[in-house]
N, C-alpha and C. Protein backbone atom coordinates (compact mmCIF):
# COMPACT_ATOMS: atom_id res chain seq x y z
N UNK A 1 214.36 253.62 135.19
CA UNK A 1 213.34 254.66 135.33
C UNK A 1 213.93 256.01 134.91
N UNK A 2 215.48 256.58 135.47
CA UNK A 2 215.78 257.99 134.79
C UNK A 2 216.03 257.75 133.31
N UNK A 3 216.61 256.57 133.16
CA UNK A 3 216.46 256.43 131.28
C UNK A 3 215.10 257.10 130.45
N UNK A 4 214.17 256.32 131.53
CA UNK A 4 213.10 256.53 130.78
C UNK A 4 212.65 257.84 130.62
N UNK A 5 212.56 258.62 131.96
CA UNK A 5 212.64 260.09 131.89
C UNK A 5 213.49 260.98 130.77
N UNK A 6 214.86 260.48 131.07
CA UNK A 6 215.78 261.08 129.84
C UNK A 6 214.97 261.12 128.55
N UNK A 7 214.46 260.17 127.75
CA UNK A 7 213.89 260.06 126.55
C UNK A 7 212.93 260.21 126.65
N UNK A 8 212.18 260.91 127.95
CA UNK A 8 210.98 261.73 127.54
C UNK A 8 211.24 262.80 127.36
N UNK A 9 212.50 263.90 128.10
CA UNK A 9 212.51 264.89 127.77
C UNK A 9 213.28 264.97 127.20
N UNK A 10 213.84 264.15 126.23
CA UNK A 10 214.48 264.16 124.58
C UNK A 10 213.36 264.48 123.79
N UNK A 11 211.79 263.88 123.82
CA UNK A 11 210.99 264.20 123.16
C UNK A 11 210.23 265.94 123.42
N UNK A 12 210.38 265.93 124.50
CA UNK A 12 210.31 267.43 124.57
C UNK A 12 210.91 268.22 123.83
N UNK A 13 212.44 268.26 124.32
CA UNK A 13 213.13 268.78 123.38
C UNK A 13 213.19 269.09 121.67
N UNK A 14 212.83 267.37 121.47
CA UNK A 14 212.61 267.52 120.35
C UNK A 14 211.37 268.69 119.24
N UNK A 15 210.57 268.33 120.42
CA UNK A 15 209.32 269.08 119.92
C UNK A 15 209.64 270.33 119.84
N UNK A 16 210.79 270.93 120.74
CA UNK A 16 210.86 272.36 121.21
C UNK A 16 212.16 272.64 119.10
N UNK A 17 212.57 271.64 119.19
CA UNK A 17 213.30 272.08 117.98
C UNK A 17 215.07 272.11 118.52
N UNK A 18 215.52 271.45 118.98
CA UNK A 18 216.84 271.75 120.21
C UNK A 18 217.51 270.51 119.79
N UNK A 19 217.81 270.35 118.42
CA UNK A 19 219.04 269.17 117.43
C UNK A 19 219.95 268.90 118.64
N UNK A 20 220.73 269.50 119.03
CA UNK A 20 222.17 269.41 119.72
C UNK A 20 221.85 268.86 120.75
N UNK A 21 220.57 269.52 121.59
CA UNK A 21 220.45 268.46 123.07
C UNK A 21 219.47 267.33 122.83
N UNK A 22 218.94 267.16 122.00
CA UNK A 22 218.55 265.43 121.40
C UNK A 22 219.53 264.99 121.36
N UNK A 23 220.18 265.27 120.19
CA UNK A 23 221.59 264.51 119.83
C UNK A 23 222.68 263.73 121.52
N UNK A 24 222.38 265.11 122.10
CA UNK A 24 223.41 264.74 123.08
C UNK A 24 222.61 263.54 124.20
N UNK A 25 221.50 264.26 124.46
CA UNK A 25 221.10 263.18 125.48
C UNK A 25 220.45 261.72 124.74
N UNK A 26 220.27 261.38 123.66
CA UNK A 26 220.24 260.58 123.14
C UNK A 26 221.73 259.60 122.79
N UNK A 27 222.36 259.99 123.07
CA UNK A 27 223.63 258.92 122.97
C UNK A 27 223.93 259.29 124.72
């Protein structure tokens, strides 16, 4: 379940434009 959270707010992030903390919380 926090996985899943994590890679939602990777997609946040993403949306926000934030390379480095995708990158990071994605690995």
């Amino acid at each position: 379940m926090l996985h899943k959270i994590l890679i939602k707010n990777v997609n946040i992030i993403d949306g926000l434009g934030n390379d480095p903390f995708q990158g990071s919380v994605l690995i």
